[in-house]
Protein backbone atom coordinates (compact mmCIF):
# COMPACT_ATOMS: atom_id res chain seq x y z
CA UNK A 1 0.00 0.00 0.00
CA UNK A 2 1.28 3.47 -0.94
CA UNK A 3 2.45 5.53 2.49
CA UNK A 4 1.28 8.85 0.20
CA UNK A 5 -2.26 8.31 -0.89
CA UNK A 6 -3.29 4.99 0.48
CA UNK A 7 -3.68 2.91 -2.66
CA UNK A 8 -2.74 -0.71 -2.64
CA UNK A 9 0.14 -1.18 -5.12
CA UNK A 10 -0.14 -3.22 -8.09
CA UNK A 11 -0.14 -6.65 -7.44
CA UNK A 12 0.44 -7.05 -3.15
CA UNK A 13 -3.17 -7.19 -2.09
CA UNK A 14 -3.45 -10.25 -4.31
CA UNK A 15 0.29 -11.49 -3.07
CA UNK A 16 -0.91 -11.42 0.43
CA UNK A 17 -4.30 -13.11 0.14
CA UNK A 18 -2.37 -15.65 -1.57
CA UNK A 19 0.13 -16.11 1.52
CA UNK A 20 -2.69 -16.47 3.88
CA UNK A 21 -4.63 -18.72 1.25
CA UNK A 22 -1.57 -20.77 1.63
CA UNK A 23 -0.92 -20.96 4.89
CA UNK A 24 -4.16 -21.89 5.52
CA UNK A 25 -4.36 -24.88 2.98
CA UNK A 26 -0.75 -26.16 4.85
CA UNK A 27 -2.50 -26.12 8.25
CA UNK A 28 -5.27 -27.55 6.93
CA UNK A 29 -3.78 -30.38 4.52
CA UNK A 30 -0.32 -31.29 7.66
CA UNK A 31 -3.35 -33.00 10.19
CA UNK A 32 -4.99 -35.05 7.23
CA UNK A 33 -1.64 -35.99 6.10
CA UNK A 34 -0.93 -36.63 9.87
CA UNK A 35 -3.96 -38.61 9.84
CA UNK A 36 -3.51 -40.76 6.67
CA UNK A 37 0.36 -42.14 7.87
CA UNK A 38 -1.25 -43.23 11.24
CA UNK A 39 -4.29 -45.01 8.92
CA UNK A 40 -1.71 -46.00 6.45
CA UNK A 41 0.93 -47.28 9.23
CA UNK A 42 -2.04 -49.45 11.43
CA UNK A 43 -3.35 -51.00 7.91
CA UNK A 44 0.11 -52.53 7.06
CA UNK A 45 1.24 -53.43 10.73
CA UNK A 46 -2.54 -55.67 10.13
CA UNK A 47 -2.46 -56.98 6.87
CA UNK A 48 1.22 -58.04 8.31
CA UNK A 49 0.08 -59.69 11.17
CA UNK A 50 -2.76 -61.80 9.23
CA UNK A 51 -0.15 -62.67 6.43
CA UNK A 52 2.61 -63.57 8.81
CA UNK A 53 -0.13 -65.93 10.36
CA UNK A 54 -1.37 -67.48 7.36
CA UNK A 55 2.15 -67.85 6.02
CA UNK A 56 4.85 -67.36 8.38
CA UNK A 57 7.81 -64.70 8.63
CA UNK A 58 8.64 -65.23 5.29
CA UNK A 59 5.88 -64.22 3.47
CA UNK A 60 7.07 -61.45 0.56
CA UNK A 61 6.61 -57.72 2.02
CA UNK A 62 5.05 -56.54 -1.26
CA UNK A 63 2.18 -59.10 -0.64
CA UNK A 64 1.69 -57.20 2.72
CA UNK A 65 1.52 -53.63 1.12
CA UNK A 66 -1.07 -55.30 -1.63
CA UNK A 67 -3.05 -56.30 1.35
CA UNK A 68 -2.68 -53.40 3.07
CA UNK A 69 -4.23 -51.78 0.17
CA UNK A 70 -0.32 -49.64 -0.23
CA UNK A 71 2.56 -49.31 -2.06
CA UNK A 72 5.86 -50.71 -1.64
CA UNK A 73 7.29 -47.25 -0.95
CA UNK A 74 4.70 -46.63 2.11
CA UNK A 75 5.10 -49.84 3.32
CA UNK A 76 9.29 -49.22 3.56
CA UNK A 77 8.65 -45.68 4.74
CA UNK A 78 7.24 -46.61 7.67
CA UNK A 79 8.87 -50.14 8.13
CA UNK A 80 12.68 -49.87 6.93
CA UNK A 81 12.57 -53.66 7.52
CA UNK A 82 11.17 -57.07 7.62
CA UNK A 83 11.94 -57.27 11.92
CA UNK A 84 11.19 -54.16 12.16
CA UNK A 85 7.82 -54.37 10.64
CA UNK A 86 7.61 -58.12 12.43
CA UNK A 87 8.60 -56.16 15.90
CA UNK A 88 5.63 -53.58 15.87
CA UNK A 89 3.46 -56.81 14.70
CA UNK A 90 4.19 -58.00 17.96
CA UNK A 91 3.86 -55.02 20.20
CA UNK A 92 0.48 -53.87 18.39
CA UNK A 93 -0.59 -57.87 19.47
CA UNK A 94 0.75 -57.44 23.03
CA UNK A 95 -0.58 -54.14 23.54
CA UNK A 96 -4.45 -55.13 22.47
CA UNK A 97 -4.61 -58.74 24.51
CA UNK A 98 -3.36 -56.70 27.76
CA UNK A 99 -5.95 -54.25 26.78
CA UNK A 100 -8.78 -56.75 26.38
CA UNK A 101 -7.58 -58.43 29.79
CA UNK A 102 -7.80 -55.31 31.74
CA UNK A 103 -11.19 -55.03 30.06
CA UNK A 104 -12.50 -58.38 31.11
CA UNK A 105 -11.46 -57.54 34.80
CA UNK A 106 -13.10 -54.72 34.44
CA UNK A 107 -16.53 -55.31 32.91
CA UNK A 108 -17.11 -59.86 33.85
CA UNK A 109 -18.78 -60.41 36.92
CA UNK A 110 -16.23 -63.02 38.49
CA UNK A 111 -12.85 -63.70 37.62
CA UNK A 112 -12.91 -66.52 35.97
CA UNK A 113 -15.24 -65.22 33.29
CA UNK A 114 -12.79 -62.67 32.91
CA UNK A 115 -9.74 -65.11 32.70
CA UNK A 116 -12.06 -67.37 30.07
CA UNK A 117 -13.25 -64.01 27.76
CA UNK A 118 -9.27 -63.40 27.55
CA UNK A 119 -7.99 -66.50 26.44
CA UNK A 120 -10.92 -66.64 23.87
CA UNK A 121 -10.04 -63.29 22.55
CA UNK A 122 -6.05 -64.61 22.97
CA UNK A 123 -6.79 -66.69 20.38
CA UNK A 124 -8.60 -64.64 18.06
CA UNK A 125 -5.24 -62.43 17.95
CA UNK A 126 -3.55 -66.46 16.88
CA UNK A 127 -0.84 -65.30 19.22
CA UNK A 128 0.61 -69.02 19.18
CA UNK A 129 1.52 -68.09 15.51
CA UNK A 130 3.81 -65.37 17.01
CA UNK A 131 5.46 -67.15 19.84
CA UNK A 132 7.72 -68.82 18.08
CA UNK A 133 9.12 -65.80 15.36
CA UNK A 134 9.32 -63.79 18.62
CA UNK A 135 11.41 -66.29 20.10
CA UNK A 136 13.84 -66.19 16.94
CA UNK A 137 14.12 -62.68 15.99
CA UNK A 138 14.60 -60.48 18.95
CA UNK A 139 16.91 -58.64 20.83
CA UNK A 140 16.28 -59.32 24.63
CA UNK A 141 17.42 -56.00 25.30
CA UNK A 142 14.76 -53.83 23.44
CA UNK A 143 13.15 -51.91 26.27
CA UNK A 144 9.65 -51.46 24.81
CA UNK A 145 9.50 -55.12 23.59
CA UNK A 146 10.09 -56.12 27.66
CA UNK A 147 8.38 -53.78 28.97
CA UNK A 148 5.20 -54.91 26.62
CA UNK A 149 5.72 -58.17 27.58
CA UNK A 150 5.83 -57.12 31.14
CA UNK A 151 2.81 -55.26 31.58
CA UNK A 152 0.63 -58.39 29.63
CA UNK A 153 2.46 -60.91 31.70
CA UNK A 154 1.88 -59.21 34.85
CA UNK A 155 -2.12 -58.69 34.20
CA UNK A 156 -2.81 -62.02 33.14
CA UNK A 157 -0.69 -63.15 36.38
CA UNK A 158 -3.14 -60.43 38.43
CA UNK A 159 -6.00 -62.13 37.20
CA UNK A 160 -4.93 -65.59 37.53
CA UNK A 161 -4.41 -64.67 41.03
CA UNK A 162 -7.81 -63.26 41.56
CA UNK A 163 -9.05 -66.15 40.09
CA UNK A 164 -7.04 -68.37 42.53
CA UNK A 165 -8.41 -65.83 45.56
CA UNK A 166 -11.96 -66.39 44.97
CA UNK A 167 -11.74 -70.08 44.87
CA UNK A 168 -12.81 -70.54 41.19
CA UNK A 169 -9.08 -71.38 39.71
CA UNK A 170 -7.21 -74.69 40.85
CA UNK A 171 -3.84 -74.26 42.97
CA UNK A 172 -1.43 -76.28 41.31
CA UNK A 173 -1.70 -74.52 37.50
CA UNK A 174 0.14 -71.35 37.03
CA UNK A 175 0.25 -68.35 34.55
CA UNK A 176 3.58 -70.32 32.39
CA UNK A 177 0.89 -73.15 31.94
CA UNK A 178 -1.86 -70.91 30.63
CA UNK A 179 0.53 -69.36 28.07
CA UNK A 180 2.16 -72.56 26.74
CA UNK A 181 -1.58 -74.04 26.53
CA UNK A 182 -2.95 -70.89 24.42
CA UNK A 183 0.87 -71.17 22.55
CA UNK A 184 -0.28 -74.69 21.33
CA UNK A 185 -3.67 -74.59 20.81
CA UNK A 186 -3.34 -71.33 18.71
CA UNK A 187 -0.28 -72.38 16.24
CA UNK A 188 -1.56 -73.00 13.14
CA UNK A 189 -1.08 -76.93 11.98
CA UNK A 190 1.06 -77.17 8.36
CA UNK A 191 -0.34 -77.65 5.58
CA UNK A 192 -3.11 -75.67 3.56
CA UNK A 193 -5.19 -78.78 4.14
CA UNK A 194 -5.40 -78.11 7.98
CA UNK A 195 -6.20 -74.48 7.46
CA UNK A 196 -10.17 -75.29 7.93
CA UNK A 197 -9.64 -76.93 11.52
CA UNK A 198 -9.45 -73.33 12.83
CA UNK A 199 -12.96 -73.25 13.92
CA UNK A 200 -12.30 -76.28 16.88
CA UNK A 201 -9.89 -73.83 18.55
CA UNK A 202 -12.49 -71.93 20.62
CA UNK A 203 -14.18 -74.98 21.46
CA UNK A 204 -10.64 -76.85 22.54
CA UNK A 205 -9.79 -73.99 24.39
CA UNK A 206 -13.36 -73.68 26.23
CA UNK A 207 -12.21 -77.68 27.07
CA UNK A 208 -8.85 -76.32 28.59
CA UNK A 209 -10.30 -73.56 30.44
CA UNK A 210 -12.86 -76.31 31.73
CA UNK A 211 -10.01 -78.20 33.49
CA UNK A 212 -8.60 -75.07 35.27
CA UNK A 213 -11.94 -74.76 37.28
CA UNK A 214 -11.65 -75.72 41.19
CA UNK A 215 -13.95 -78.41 40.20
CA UNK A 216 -11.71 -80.61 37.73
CA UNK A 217 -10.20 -83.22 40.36
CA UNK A 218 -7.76 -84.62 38.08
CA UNK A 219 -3.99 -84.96 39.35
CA UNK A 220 -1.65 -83.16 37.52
CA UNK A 221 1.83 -84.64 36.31
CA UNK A 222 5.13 -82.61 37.59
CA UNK A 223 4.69 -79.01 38.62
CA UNK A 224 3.05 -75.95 37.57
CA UNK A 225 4.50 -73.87 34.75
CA UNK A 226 6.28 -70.42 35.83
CA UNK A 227 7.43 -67.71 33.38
CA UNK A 228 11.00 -68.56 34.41
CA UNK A 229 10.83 -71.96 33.43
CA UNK A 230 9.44 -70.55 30.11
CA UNK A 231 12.43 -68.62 29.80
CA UNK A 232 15.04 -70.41 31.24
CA UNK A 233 16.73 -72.69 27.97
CA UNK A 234 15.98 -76.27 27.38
C-alpha cells in the first residue's frame, strides 16, 4: 500500500491473500496428512500380522503392502525392515490382549469369566503363531519389547491370582501353563489342508479352560509352569 495516498500497489493485495490462502491450505492439509500415515501405518502393521499368520515370517513384504491396500514405498517408509515391521506386529498384538484383559477384569462379573473371555479373545489375535518368530528374531534387550511383555504378563498373572483368591481357579496350574496351553492350541497346523480346523480352537480352548476350574479333580503330572521356566533354555 502506498504511504502517500493509500492505494494498494499493483499486485500485493493479491500477493498477500495468496500467503494467507496458503498458509491456511498447509494447516489444513499437515493434520490429514498426519492422519492418513497413522491409517496408512495401522493398515500394514494388520495386513502383516494376518499374512505372517497365514504364512509365516517369510511371506514377501510386497504381498503385505497389496493387502494393506499400499505401495511398496509406504510400506518401507514406515517399516525400513522385515523385523522391524515383524517387531511392531508384535507389540500392536501385546498391547491389544493386555488391553482386552484389563477389560475383562473390568466389565465380567467373576474372575474366571474374565480369565475365560481373555484367552478366547487370545486366540482370536492367533498369538501361538507369534510365539515362536518372537522367540527367533529379537533382541532381549529392546526396552519397549520387555516392557510390553511385562505389563501383559503381569495382568494375566493379576488375574490368575484373583481367580485363585476367589476359589474358582485350581492351585497347582500357574500363569507359564496358561501361556504354553494358548501357545499350542493357537499355532496353526502345516499344511493348507489343515487351514479349515481353525474353527475347533475356541471350542478346545473352552475344554482347557474347563479343566482349570476348582472343580476338575484330576492330578496333575510334575509341577506348575512359571514364566521362568518358560524362559530359562531347554
Amino acid at each position: 500500500m502506498s504511504q502517500r495516498t493509500g492505494e494498494t500497489l499493483p499486485g500485493y493485495g493479491n500477493q498477500d491473500r495468496r500467503e494467507g490462502s496458503a498458509v491456511e491450505t498447509a494447516t489444513a492439509v499437515r493434520p490429514r496428512t498426519r492422519a492418513d500415515a497413522l491409517r496408512n501405518r495401522g493398515r500394514i502393521v494388520s495386513a502383516a500380522r494376518e499374512i505372517f499368520v497365514e504364512y509365516g515370517p517369510d511371506v514377501p513384504l510386497d504381498e503385505i503392502a497389496r493387502r494393506a491396500g499400499v505401495g511398496n514405498a509406504t510400506l518401507y517408509r514406515h517399516f525400513p525392515d522385515r523385523i522391524d515391521l515383524f517387531r511392531h506386529v508384535v507389540l500392536s498384538v501385546m498391547a491389544r490382549v493386555a488391553d482386552q484383559v484389563e477389560a475383562a477384569i473390568a466389565e465380567e462379573p467373576d474372575s474366571f469369566a474374565a480369565l475365560r473371555r481373555f484367552v478366547h479373545a487370545a486366540a482370536d489375535e492367533r498369538i501361538g503363531a507369534l510365539c515362536p518368530m518372537l522367540s527367533d528374531g529379537f533382541d532381549r534387550a529392546d526396552a519397549e519389547i520387555m516392557a510390553a511383555r511385562d505389563r501383559l504378563e503381569e495382568t494375566v498373572e493379576d488375574l490368575m491370582s484373583r481367580a485363585r483368591g476367589e476359589g474358582q481357579l485350581r492351585s497347582d496350574v500357574a500363569v507359564g501353563d496358561l501361556f504354553v496351553a494358548l501357545s499350542q492350541l493357537t499355532r496353526p497346523l502345516p499344511g493348507t489342508g489343515c487351514l479349515g480346523l481353525d474353527r475347533f480352537v475356541h471350542r478346545h480352548l473352552q475344554l482347557f479352560l474347563d479343566g482349570l476350574q476348582t472343580s476338575a479333580r484330576t492330578v496333575l503330572p510334575g509341577s506348575p509352569a512359571t514364566l521362568e521356566d518358560l524362559r530359562r533354555p531347554s
